[in-house]
C-alpha atoms as a PDB file:
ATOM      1  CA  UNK A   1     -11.261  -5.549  -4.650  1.00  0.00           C
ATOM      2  CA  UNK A   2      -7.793  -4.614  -5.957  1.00  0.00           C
ATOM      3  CA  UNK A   3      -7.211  -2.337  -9.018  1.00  0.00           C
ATOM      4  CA  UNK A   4      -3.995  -1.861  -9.764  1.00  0.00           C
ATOM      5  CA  UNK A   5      -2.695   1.164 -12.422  1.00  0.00           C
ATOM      6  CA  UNK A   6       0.994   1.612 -13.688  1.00  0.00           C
ATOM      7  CA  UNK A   7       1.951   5.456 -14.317  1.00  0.00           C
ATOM      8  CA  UNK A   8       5.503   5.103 -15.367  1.00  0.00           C
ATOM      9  CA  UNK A   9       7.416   3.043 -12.735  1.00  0.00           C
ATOM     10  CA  UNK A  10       4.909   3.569 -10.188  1.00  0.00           C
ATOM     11  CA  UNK A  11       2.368   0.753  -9.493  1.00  0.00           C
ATOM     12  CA  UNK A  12      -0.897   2.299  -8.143  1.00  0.00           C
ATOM     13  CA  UNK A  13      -3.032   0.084  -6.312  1.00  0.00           C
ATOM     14  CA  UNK A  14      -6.169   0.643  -4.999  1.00  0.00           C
ATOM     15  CA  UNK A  15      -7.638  -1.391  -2.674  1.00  0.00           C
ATOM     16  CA  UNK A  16     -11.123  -1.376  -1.686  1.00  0.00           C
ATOM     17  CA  UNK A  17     -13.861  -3.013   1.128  1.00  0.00           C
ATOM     18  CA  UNK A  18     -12.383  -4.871   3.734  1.00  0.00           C
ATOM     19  CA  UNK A  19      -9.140  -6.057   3.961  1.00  0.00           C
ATOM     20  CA  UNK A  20      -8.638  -9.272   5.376  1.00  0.00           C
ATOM     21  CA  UNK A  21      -6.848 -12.341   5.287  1.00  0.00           C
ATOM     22  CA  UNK A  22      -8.525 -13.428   1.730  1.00  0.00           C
ATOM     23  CA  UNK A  23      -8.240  -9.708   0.317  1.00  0.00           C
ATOM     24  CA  UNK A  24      -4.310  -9.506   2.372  1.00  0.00           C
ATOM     25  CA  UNK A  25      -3.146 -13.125   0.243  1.00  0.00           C
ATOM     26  CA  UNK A  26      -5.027 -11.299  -3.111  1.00  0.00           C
ATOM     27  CA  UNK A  27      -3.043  -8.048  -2.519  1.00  0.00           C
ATOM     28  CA  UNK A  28       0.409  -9.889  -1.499  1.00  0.00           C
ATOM     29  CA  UNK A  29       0.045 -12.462  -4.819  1.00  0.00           C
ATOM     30  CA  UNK A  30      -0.364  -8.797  -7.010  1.00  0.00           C
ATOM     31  CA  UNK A  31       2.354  -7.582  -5.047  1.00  0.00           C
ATOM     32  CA  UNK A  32       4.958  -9.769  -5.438  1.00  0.00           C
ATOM     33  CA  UNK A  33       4.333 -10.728  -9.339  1.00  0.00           C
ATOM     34  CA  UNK A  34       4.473  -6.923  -9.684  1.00  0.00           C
ATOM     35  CA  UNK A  35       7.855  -6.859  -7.931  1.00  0.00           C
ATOM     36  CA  UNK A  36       9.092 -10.235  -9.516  1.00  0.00           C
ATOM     37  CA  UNK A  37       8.550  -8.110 -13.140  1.00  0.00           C
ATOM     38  CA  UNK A  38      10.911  -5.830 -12.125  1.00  0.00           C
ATOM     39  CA  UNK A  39       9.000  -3.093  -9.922  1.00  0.00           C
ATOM     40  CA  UNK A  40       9.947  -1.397  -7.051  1.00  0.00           C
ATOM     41  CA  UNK A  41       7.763   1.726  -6.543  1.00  0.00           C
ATOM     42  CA  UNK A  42       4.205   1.207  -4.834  1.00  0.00           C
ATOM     43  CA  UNK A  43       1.316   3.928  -4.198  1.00  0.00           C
ATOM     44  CA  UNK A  44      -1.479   1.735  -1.974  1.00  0.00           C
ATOM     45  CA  UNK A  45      -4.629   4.146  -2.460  1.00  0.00           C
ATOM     46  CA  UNK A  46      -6.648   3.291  -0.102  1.00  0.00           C
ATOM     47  CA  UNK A  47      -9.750   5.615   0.442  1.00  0.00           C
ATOM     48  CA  UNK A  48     -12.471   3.120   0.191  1.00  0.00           C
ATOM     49  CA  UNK A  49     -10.976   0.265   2.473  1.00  0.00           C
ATOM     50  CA  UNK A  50     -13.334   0.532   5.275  1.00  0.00           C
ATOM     51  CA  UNK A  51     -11.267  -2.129   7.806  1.00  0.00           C
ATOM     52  CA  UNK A  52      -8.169  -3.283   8.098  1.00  0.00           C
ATOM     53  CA  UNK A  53      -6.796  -6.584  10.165  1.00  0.00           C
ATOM     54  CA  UNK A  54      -4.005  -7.092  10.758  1.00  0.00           C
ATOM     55  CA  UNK A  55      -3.524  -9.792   7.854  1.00  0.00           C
ATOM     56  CA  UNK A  56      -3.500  -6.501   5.948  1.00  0.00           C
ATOM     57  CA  UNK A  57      -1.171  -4.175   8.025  1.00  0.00           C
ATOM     58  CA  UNK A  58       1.109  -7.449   7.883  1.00  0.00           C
ATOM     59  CA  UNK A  59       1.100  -7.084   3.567  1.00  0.00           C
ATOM     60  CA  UNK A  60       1.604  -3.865   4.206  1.00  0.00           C
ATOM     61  CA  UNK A  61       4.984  -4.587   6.586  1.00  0.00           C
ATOM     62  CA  UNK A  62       6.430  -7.090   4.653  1.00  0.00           C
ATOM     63  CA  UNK A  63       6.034  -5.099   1.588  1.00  0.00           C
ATOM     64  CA  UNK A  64       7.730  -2.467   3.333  1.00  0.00           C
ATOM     65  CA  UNK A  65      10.640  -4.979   3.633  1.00  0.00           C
ATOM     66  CA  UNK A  66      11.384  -6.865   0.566  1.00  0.00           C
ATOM     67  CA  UNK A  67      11.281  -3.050  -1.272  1.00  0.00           C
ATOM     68  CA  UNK A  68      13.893  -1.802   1.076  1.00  0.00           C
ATOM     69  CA  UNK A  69      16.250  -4.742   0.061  1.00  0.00           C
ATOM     70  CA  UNK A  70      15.609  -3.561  -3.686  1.00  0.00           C
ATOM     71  CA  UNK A  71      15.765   0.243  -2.666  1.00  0.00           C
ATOM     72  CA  UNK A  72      12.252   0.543  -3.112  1.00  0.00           C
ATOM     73  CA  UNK A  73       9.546   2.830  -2.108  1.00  0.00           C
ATOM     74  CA  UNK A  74       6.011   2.301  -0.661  1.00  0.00           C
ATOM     75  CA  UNK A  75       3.605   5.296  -0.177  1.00  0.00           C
ATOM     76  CA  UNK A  76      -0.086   4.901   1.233  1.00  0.00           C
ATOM     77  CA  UNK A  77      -2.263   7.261   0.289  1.00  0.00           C
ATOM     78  CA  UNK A  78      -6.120   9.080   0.402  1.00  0.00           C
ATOM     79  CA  UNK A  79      -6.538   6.820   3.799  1.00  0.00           C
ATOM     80  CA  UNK A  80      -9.596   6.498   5.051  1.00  0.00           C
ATOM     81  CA  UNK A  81     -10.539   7.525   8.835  1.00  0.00           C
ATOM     82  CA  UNK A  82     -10.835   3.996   9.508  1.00  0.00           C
ATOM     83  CA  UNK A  83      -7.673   3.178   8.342  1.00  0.00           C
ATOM     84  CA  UNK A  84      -5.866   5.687   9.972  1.00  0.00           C
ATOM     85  CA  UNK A  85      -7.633   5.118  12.955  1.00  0.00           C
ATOM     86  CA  UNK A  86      -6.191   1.240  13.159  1.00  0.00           C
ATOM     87  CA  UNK A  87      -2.782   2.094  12.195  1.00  0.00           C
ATOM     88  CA  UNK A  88      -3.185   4.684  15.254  1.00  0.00           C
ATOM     89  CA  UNK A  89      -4.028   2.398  17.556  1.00  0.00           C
ATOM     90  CA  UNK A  90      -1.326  -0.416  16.566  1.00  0.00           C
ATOM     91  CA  UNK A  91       1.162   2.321  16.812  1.00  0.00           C
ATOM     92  CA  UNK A  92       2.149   1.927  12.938  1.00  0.00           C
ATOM     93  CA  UNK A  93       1.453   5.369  11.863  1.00  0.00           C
ATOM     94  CA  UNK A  94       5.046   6.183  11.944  1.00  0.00           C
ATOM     95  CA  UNK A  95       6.306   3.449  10.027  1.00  0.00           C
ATOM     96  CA  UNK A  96       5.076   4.019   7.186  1.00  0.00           C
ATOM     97  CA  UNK A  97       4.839   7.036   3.931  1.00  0.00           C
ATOM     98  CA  UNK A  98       1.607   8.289   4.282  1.00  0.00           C
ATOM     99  CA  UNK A  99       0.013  11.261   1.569  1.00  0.00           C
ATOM    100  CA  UNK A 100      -2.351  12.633   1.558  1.00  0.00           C
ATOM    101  CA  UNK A 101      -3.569  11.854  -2.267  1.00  0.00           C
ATOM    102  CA  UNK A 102      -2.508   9.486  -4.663  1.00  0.00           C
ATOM    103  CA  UNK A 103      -1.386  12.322  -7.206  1.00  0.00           C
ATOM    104  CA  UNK A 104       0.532  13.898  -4.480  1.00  0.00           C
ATOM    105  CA  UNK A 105       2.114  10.575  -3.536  1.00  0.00           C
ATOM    106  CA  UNK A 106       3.172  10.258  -7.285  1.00  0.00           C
ATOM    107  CA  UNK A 107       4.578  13.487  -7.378  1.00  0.00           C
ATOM    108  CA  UNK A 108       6.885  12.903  -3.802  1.00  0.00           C
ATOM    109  CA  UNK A 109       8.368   9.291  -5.597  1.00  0.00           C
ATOM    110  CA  UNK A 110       9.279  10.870  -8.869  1.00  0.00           C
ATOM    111  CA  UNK A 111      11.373  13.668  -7.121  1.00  0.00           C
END
């Protein structure tokens, strides 16, 4: 399930279950009509996401991409063990913003 929140310019979304290839084309549609209205700032909460494929870590990457060609920002946030776990093991830990909670997250892109 994807819920997404807007606190100013910031799109929240939180993402929830597992997140596979039918969740990953969900979450890249929201996405990208977010970012085709005009936004360019992205918290991914994503505490109750209990897997992630790689379908998902590839949203995640392209996302990543098209925001730094609009000077963008992505933060994920309030990870899960599981999720940190994967992005561990695929070596991705380091690529991307990660905070600890959502609030913090919001506080980091607004300074």
């Amino acid at each position: 399930m994807i819920d997404a929140e807007k606190r100013g310019d910031i799109i929240i979304l939180r993402v929830s279950g597992r997140l596979e290839i039918n969740q990953a084309l969900e979450l890249e549609e929201v996405i990208n009509t977010h970012i085709n209205n005009g936004s360019k700032l992205f918290i991914f909460d994503l505490g109750d996401v209990h897997y992630l494929s790689s379908s998902g870590i590839r949203v995640f990457i392209a996302t990543l991409r098209q925001l730094k060609d609009i000077n963008g920002r992505l933060i994920l946030s309030n990870l899960s063990q599981n999720v940190v776990k994967t992005l561990k093991i695929v070596e991705l830990d380091g690529l991307f913003e990660i905070i600890n909670s959502v609030d913090d997250a919001a506080k980091v892109m607004t300074n």
